[in-house]
C-alpha atoms as a PDB file:
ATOM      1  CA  UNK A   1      75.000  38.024 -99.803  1.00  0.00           C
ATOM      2  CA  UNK A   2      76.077  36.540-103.384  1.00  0.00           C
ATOM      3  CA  UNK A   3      73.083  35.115-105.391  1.00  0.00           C
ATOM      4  CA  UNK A   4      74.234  31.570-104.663  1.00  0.00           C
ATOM      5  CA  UNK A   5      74.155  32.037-101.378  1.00  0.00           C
ATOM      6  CA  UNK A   6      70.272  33.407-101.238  1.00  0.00           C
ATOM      7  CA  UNK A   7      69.863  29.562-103.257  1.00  0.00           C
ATOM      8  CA  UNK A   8      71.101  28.124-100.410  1.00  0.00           C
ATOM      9  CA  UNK A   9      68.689  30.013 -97.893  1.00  0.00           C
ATOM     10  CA  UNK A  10      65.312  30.628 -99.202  1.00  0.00           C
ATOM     11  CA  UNK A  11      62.756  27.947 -99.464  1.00  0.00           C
ATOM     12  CA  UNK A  12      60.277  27.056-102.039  1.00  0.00           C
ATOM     13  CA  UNK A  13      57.298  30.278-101.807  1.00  0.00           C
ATOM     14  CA  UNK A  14      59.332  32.949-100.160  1.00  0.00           C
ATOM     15  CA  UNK A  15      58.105  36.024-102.131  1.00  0.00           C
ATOM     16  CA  UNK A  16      60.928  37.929-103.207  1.00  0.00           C
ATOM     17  CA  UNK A  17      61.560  41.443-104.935  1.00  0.00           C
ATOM     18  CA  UNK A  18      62.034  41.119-108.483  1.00  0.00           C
ATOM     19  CA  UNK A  19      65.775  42.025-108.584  1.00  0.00           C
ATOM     20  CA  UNK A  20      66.477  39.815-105.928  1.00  0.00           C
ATOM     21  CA  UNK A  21      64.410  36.796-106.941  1.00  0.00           C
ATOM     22  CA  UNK A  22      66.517  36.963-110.797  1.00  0.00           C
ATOM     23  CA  UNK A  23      69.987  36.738-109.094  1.00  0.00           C
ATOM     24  CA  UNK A  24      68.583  33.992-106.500  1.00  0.00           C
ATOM     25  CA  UNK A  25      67.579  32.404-109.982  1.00  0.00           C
ATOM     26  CA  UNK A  26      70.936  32.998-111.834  1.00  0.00           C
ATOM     27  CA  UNK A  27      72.604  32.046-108.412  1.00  0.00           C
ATOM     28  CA  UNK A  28      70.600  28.595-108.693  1.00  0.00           C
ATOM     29  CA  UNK A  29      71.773  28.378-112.246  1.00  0.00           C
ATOM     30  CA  UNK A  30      75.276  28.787-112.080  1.00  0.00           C
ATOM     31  CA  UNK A  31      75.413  26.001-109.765  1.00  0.00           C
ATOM     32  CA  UNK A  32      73.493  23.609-112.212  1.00  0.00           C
ATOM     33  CA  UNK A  33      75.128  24.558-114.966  1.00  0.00           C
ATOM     34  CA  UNK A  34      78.913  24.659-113.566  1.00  0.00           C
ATOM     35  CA  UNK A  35      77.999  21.418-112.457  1.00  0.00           C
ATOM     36  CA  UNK A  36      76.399  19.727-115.130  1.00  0.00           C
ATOM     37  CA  UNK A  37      77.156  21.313-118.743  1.00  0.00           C
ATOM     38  CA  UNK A  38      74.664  23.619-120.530  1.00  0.00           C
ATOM     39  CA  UNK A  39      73.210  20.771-122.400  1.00  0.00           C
ATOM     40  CA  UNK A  40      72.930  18.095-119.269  1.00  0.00           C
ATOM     41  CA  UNK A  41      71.180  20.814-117.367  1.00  0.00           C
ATOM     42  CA  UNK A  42      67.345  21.270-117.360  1.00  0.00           C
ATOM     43  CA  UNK A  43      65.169  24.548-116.456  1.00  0.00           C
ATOM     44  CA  UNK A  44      63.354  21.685-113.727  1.00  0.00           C
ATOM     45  CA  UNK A  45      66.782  21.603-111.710  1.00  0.00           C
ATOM     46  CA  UNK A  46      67.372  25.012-111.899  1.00  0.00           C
ATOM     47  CA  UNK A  47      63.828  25.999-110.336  1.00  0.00           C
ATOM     48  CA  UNK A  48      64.505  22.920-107.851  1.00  0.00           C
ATOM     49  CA  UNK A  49      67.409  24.324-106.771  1.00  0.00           C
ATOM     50  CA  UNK A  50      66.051  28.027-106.349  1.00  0.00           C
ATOM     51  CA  UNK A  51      62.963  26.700-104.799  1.00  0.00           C
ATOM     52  CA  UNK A  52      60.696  27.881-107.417  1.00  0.00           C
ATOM     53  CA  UNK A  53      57.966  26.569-109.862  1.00  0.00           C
ATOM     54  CA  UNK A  54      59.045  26.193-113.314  1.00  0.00           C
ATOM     55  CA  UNK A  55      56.608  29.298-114.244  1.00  0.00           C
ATOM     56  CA  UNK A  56      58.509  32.021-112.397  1.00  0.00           C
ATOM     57  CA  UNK A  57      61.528  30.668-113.481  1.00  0.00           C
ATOM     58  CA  UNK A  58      60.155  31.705-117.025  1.00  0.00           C
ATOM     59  CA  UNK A  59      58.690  34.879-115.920  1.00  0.00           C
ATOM     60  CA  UNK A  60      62.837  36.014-115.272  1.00  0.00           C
ATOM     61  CA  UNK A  61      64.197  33.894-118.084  1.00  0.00           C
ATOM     62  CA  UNK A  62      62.201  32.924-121.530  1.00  0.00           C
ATOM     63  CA  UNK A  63      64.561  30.287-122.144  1.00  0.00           C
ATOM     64  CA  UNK A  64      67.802  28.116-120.914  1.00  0.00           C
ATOM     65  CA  UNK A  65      69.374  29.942-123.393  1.00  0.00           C
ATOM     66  CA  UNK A  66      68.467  33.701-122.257  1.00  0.00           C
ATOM     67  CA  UNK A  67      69.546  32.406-118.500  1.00  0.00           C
ATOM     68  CA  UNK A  68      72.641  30.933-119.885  1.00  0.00           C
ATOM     69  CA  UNK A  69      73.865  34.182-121.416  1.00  0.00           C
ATOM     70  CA  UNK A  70      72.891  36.209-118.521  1.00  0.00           C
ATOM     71  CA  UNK A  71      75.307  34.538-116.153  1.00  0.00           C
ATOM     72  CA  UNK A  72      77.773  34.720-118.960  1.00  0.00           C
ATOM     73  CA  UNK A  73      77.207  38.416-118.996  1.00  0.00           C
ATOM     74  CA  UNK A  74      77.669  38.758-115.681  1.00  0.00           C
ATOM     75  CA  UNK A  75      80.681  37.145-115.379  1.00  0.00           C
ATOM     76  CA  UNK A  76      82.669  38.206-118.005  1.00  0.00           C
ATOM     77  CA  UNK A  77      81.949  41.907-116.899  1.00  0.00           C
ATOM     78  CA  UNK A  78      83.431  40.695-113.746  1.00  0.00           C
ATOM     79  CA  UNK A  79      86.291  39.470-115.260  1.00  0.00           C
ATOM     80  CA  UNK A  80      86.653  42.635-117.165  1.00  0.00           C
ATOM     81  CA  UNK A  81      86.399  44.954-113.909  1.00  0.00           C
ATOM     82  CA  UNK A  82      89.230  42.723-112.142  1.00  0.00           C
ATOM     83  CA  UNK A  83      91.249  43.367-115.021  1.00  0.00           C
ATOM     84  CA  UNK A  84      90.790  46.870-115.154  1.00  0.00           C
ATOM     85  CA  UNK A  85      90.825  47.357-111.360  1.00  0.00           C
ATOM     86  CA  UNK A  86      94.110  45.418-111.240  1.00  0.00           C
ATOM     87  CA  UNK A  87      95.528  47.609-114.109  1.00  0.00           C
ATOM     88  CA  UNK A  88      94.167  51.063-112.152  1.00  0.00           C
ATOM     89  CA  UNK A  89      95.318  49.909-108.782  1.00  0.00           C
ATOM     90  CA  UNK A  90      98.668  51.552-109.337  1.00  0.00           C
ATOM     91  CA  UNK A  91     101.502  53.005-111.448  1.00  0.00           C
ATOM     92  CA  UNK A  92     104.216  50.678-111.102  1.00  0.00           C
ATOM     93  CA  UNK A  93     104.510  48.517-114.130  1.00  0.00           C
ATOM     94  CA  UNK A  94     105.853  45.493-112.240  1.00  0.00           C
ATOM     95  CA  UNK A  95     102.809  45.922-109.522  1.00  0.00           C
ATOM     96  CA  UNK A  96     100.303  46.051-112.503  1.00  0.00           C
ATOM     97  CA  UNK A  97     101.432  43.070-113.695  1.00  0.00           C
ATOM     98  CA  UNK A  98     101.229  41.054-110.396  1.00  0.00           C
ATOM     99  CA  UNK A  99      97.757  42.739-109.741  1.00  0.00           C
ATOM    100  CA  UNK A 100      96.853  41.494-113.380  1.00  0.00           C
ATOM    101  CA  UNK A 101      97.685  37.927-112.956  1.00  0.00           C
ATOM    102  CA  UNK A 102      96.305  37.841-109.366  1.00  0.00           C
ATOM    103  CA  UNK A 103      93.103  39.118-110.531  1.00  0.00           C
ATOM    104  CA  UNK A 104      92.706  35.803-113.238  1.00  0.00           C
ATOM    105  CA  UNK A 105      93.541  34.166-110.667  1.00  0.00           C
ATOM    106  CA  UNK A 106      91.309  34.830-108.480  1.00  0.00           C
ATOM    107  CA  UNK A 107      88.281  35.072-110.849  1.00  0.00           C
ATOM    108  CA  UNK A 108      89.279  30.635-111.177  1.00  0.00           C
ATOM    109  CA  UNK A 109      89.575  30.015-107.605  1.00  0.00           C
ATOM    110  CA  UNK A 110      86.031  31.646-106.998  1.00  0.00           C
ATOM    111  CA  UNK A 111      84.289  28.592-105.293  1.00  0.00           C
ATOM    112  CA  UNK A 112      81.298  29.590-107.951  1.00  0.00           C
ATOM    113  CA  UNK A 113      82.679  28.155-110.910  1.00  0.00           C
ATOM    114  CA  UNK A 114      82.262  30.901-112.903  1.00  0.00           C
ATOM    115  CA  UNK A 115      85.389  30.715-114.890  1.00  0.00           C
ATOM    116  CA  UNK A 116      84.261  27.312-116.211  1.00  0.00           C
ATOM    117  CA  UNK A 117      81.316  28.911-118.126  1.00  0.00           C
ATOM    118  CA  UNK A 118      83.656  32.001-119.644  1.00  0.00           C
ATOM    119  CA  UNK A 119      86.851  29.507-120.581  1.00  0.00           C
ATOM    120  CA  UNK A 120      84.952  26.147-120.284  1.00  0.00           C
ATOM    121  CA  UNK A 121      81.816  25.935-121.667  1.00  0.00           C
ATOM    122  CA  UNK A 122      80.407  23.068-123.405  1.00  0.00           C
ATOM    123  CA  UNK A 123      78.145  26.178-125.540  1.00  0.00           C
ATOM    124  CA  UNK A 124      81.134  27.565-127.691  1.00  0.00           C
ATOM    125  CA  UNK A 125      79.618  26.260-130.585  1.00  0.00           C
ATOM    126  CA  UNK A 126      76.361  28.710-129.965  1.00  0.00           C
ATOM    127  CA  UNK A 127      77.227  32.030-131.772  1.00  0.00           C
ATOM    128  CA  UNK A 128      75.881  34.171-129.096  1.00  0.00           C
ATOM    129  CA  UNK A 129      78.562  32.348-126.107  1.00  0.00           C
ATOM    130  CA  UNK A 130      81.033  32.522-128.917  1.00  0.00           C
ATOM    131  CA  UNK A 131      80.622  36.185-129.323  1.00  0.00           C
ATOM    132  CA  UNK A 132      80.942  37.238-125.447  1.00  0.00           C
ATOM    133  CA  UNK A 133      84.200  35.014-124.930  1.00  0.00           C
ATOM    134  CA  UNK A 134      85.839  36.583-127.232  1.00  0.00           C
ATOM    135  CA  UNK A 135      84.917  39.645-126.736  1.00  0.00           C
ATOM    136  CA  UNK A 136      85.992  39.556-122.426  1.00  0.00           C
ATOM    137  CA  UNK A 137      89.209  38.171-123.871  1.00  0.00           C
ATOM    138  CA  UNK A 138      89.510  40.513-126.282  1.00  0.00           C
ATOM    139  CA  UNK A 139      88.052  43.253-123.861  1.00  0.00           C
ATOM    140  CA  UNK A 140      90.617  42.225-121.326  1.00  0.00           C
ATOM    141  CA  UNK A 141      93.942  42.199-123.963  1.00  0.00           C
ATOM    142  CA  UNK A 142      92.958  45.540-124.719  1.00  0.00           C
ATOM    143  CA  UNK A 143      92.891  46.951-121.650  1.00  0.00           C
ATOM    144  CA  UNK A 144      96.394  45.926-121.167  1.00  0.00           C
ATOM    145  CA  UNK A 145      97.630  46.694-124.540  1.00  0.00           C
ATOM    146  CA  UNK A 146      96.887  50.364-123.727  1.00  0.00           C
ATOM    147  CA  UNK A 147      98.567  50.520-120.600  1.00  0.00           C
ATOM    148  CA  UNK A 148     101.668  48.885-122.698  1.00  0.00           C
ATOM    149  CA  UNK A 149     101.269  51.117-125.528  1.00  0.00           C
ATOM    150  CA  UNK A 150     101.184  53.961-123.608  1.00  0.00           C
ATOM    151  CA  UNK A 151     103.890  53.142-121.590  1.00  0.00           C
ATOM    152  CA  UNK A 152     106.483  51.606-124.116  1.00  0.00           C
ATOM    153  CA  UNK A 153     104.941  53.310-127.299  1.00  0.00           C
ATOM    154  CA  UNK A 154     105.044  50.014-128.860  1.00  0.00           C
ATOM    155  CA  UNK A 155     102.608  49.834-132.057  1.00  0.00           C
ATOM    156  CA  UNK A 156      99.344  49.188-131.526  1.00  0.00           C
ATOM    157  CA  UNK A 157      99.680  45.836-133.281  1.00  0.00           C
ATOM    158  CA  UNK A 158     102.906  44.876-130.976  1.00  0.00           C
ATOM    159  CA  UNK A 159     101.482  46.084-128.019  1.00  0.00           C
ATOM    160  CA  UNK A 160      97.999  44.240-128.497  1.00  0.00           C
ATOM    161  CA  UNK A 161      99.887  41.373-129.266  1.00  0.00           C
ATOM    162  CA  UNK A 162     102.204  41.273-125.988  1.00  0.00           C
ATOM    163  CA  UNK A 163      98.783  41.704-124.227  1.00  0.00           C
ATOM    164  CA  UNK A 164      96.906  38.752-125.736  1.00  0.00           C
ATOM    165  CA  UNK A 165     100.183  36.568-124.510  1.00  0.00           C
ATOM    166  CA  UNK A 166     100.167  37.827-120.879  1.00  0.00           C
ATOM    167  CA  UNK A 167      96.464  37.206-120.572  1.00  0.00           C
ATOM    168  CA  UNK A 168      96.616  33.972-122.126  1.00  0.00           C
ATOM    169  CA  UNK A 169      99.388  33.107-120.221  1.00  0.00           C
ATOM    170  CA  UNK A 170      97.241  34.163-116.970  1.00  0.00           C
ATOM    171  CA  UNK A 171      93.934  32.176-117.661  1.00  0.00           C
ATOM    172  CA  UNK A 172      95.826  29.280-118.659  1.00  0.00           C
ATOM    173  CA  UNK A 173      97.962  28.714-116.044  1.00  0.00           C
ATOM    174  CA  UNK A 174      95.483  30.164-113.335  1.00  0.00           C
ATOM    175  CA  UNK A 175      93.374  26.868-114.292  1.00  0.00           C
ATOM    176  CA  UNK A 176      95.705  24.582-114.807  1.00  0.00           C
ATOM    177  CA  UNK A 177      96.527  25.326-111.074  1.00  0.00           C
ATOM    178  CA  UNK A 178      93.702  24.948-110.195  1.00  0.00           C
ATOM    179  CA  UNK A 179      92.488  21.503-111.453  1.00  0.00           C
ATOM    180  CA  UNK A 180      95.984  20.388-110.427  1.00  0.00           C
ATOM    181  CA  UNK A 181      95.005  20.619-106.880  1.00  0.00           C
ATOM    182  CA  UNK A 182      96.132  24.008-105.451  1.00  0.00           C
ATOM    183  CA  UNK A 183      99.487  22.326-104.505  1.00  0.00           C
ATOM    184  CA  UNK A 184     100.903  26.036-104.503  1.00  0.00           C
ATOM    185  CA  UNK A 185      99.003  28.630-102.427  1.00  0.00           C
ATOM    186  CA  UNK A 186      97.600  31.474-104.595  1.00  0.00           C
ATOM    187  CA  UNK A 187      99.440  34.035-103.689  1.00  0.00           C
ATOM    188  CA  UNK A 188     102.644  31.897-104.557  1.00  0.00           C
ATOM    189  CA  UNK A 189     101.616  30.665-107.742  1.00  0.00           C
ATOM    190  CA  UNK A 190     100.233  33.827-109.441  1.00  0.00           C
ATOM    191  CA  UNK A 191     103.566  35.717-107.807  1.00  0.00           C
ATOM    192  CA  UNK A 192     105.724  33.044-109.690  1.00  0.00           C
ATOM    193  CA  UNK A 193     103.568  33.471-112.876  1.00  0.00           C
ATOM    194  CA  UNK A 194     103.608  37.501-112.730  1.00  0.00           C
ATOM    195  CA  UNK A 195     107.438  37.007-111.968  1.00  0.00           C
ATOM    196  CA  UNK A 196     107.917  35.274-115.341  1.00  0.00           C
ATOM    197  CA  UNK A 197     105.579  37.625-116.618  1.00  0.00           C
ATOM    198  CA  UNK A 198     107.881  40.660-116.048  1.00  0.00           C
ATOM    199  CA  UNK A 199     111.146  39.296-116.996  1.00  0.00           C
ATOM    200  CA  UNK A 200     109.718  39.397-120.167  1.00  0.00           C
ATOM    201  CA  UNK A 201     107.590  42.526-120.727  1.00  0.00           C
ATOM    202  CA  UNK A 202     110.046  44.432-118.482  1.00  0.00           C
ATOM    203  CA  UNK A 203     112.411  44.075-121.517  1.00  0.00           C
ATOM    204  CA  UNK A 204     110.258  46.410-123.181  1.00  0.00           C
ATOM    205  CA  UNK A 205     111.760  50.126-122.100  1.00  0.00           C
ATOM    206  CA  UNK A 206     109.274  52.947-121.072  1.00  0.00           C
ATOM    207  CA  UNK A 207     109.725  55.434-123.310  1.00  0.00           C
END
Protein backbone atom coordinates (compact mmCIF):
# COMPACT_ATOMS: atom_id res chain seq x y z
CA UNK A 1 0.00 0.00 0.00
CA UNK A 2 1.63 3.49 -1.17
CA UNK A 3 1.41 6.24 1.55
CA UNK A 4 -1.34 7.99 -0.40
CA UNK A 5 -3.28 5.30 -0.41
CA UNK A 6 -3.20 4.70 3.66
CA UNK A 7 -4.58 8.82 3.32
CA UNK A 8 -7.29 7.60 1.63
CA UNK A 9 -8.18 4.76 4.25
CA UNK A 10 -7.53 5.66 7.75
CA UNK A 11 -9.74 7.96 9.66
CA UNK A 12 -9.10 10.71 12.03
CA UNK A 13 -7.60 8.68 15.63
CA UNK A 14 -6.45 5.45 14.14
CA UNK A 15 -3.19 4.93 16.14
CA UNK A 16 -0.56 4.10 13.87
CA UNK A 17 3.21 2.90 14.14
CA UNK A 18 5.52 5.64 13.81
CA UNK A 19 6.97 4.68 10.38
CA UNK A 20 3.74 4.18 9.05
CA UNK A 21 1.91 7.19 10.45
CA UNK A 22 5.09 9.64 8.66
CA UNK A 23 4.46 8.17 5.14
CA UNK A 24 0.48 8.31 5.74
CA UNK A 25 1.56 12.03 6.57
CA UNK A 26 3.92 12.59 3.54
CA UNK A 27 1.24 10.57 1.51
CA UNK A 28 -1.39 13.34 2.71
CA UNK A 29 1.13 15.94 1.73
CA UNK A 30 2.01 15.15 -1.60
CA UNK A 31 -1.50 15.35 -2.49
CA UNK A 32 -1.88 18.96 -1.01
CA UNK A 33 1.00 20.13 -2.23
CA UNK A 34 0.87 18.63 -5.97
CA UNK A 35 -2.34 20.12 -5.86
CA UNK A 36 -2.01 23.39 -4.53
CA UNK A 37 1.73 24.85 -4.70
CA UNK A 38 4.07 24.86 -1.66
CA UNK A 39 3.06 28.31 -0.77
CA UNK A 40 -1.01 27.89 -1.27
CA UNK A 41 -0.77 24.86 0.93
CA UNK A 42 -1.22 24.97 4.76
CA UNK A 43 0.02 22.33 7.55
CA UNK A 44 -4.22 22.49 8.52
CA UNK A 45 -4.97 20.71 5.05
CA UNK A 46 -2.34 18.46 5.24
CA UNK A 47 -3.43 17.05 8.82
CA UNK A 48 -7.16 17.27 7.33
CA UNK A 49 -6.33 15.20 4.76
CA UNK A 50 -4.30 12.53 6.87
CA UNK A 51 -6.91 12.65 9.50
CA UNK A 52 -4.75 14.00 12.12
CA UNK A 53 -4.54 16.97 14.63
CA UNK A 54 -2.22 19.61 13.69
CA UNK A 55 0.11 18.45 16.81
CA UNK A 56 1.13 15.05 15.45
CA UNK A 57 1.53 16.42 12.28
CA UNK A 58 4.41 18.44 14.05
CA UNK A 59 5.58 15.64 16.12
CA UNK A 60 6.76 13.94 12.30
CA UNK A 61 7.48 17.27 10.67
CA UNK A 62 8.76 20.65 12.60
CA UNK A 63 7.81 22.62 9.75
CA UNK A 64 6.10 22.85 6.04
CA UNK A 65 9.39 23.23 5.06
CA UNK A 66 11.06 19.95 6.71
CA UNK A 67 7.79 17.99 5.15
CA UNK A 68 8.33 19.65 1.90
CA UNK A 69 11.90 18.42 1.51
CA UNK A 70 11.14 15.05 2.74
CA UNK A 71 8.83 14.20 -0.12
CA UNK A 72 11.38 15.83 -2.31
CA UNK A 73 13.88 13.41 -0.94
CA UNK A 74 11.94 10.72 -1.51
CA UNK A 75 11.20 11.27 -4.81
CA UNK A 76 14.15 12.23 -6.36
CA UNK A 77 15.83 8.99 -4.90
CA UNK A 78 13.12 7.36 -6.80
CA UNK A 79 13.88 8.98 -9.77
CA UNK A 80 17.47 8.17 -9.31
CA UNK A 81 16.81 4.26 -8.73
CA UNK A 82 14.60 4.18 -12.09
CA UNK A 83 17.43 5.60 -13.74
CA UNK A 84 19.88 3.37 -12.51
CA UNK A 85 17.63 0.29 -12.66
CA UNK A 86 16.85 1.15 -16.29
CA UNK A 87 20.63 1.59 -17.02
CA UNK A 88 21.44 -2.03 -15.04
CA UNK A 89 18.55 -3.82 -16.61
CA UNK A 90 20.75 -4.90 -19.48
CA UNK A 91 23.78 -4.67 -21.79
CA UNK A 92 22.46 -3.65 -24.97
CA UNK A 93 23.09 -0.01 -25.56
CA UNK A 94 19.94 0.52 -27.65
CA UNK A 95 17.77 -1.41 -24.75
CA UNK A 96 19.40 0.95 -22.11
CA UNK A 97 18.36 3.71 -23.80
CA UNK A 98 14.65 2.71 -24.24
CA UNK A 99 14.68 1.48 -20.52
CA UNK A 100 16.12 5.06 -19.71
CA UNK A 101 13.50 7.09 -21.33
CA UNK A 102 10.70 4.69 -20.22
CA UNK A 103 11.75 5.03 -16.75
CA UNK A 104 11.21 9.29 -16.94
CA UNK A 105 8.47 8.44 -18.27
CA UNK A 106 6.99 6.65 -16.08
CA UNK A 107 8.17 8.54 -12.94
CA UNK A 108 5.49 11.68 -14.87
CA UNK A 109 2.67 9.48 -15.51
CA UNK A 110 2.68 8.32 -11.73
CA UNK A 111 -0.97 9.36 -10.81
CA UNK A 112 0.95 10.94 -7.52
CA UNK A 113 2.25 13.91 -9.02
CA UNK A 114 5.45 13.53 -7.88
CA UNK A 115 7.32 14.75 -10.85
CA UNK A 116 5.61 18.15 -10.43
CA UNK A 117 7.45 18.78 -7.10
CA UNK A 118 11.13 17.52 -8.60
CA UNK A 119 10.67 19.54 -12.21
CA UNK A 120 7.73 21.82 -11.13
CA UNK A 121 7.90 23.32 -8.04
CA UNK A 122 6.80 26.68 -7.20
CA UNK A 123 9.99 26.37 -4.19
CA UNK A 124 13.03 26.65 -6.66
CA UNK A 125 13.80 29.81 -5.31
CA UNK A 126 14.44 28.06 -1.63
CA UNK A 127 18.17 27.02 -1.63
CA UNK A 128 17.57 23.77 0.00
CA UNK A 129 14.78 22.54 -3.19
CA UNK A 130 17.32 24.19 -5.39
CA UNK A 131 20.08 22.04 -4.16
CA UNK A 132 18.23 18.48 -4.46
CA UNK A 133 16.97 19.25 -8.15
CA UNK A 134 19.97 19.67 -9.27
CA UNK A 135 21.59 17.34 -7.72
CA UNK A 136 18.79 14.15 -9.04
CA UNK A 137 19.46 15.78 -12.39
CA UNK A 138 22.81 15.91 -12.02
CA UNK A 139 22.77 12.45 -10.14
CA UNK A 140 20.83 11.03 -13.01
CA UNK A 141 23.29 12.59 -16.10
CA UNK A 142 25.95 10.98 -14.36
CA UNK A 143 24.82 7.80 -14.16
CA UNK A 144 24.47 7.75 -17.82
CA UNK A 145 27.57 9.54 -18.66
CA UNK A 146 29.43 6.54 -17.17
CA UNK A 147 27.73 3.98 -18.95
CA UNK A 148 28.65 6.27 -22.21
CA UNK A 149 32.07 6.85 -21.16
CA UNK A 150 32.73 3.54 -20.56
CA UNK A 151 31.31 2.33 -23.49
CA UNK A 152 32.49 4.91 -26.21
CA UNK A 153 35.56 6.24 -24.15
CA UNK A 154 34.34 9.60 -24.89
CA UNK A 155 35.92 12.31 -22.37
CA UNK A 156 34.45 12.73 -19.36
CA UNK A 157 33.37 16.24 -20.33
CA UNK A 158 31.77 14.86 -23.82
CA UNK A 159 30.30 12.05 -22.34
CA UNK A 160 28.64 14.04 -19.33
CA UNK A 161 27.54 16.33 -21.76
CA UNK A 162 25.69 13.77 -24.23
CA UNK A 163 24.09 12.58 -20.91
CA UNK A 164 22.69 15.88 -19.65
CA UNK A 165 20.97 16.11 -23.39
CA UNK A 166 19.36 12.63 -23.31
CA UNK A 167 17.97 13.24 -19.86
CA UNK A 168 16.81 16.54 -20.63
CA UNK A 169 15.45 15.44 -23.64
CA UNK A 170 13.53 12.60 -21.50
CA UNK A 171 11.95 14.82 -18.68
CA UNK A 172 10.99 17.30 -21.11
CA UNK A 173 9.23 15.55 -23.47
CA UNK A 174 7.89 12.88 -20.89
CA UNK A 175 5.81 16.04 -19.51
CA UNK A 176 5.04 17.71 -22.26
CA UNK A 177 3.16 14.41 -23.11
CA UNK A 178 1.73 14.34 -20.50
CA UNK A 179 -0.06 17.73 -20.01
CA UNK A 180 -0.85 17.35 -23.72
CA UNK A 181 -3.31 14.73 -22.92
CA UNK A 182 -1.69 11.27 -23.35
CA UNK A 183 -2.85 11.35 -27.04
CA UNK A 184 0.03 8.67 -27.60
CA UNK A 185 0.04 5.61 -25.29
CA UNK A 186 3.24 5.41 -23.17
CA UNK A 187 4.78 2.81 -24.45
CA UNK A 188 4.52 4.54 -27.99
CA UNK A 189 5.63 7.80 -27.07
CA UNK A 190 8.73 7.04 -24.93
CA UNK A 191 9.60 4.20 -27.85
CA UNK A 192 9.46 7.14 -30.43
CA UNK A 193 11.51 9.40 -28.05
CA UNK A 194 14.24 6.55 -27.21
CA UNK A 195 14.14 5.91 -31.09
CA UNK A 196 15.33 9.48 -31.74
CA UNK A 197 17.39 9.07 -28.87
CA UNK A 198 19.58 6.34 -30.47
CA UNK A 199 19.93 7.59 -33.89
CA UNK A 200 21.89 9.98 -32.30
CA UNK A 201 24.04 8.50 -29.50
CA UNK A 202 24.32 5.30 -31.60
CA UNK A 203 26.63 7.48 -33.80
CA UNK A 204 28.97 7.34 -31.09
CA UNK A 205 31.13 3.87 -31.79
CA UNK A 206 31.90 1.48 -28.81
CA UNK A 207 35.27 1.37 -28.56
Amino acid sequence: MTAIEQTEARPRGTRLPRRARRNQLLGAAQEVFVAQGYHAAAMDDIADRAGVSKPVLYQHFPGKLELYLALLDQHCEALLQAVRTALESTTDNKQRVAATMDAYFAFVENEGGAFRLVFESDLTNEPAVRERVDKVSLDCAEAVSEVISEDTKLPSEQSMLLAVGLCGMAQITARYWLGAGQQIPRDAAAKLISSLSWRGIAGFPMQ
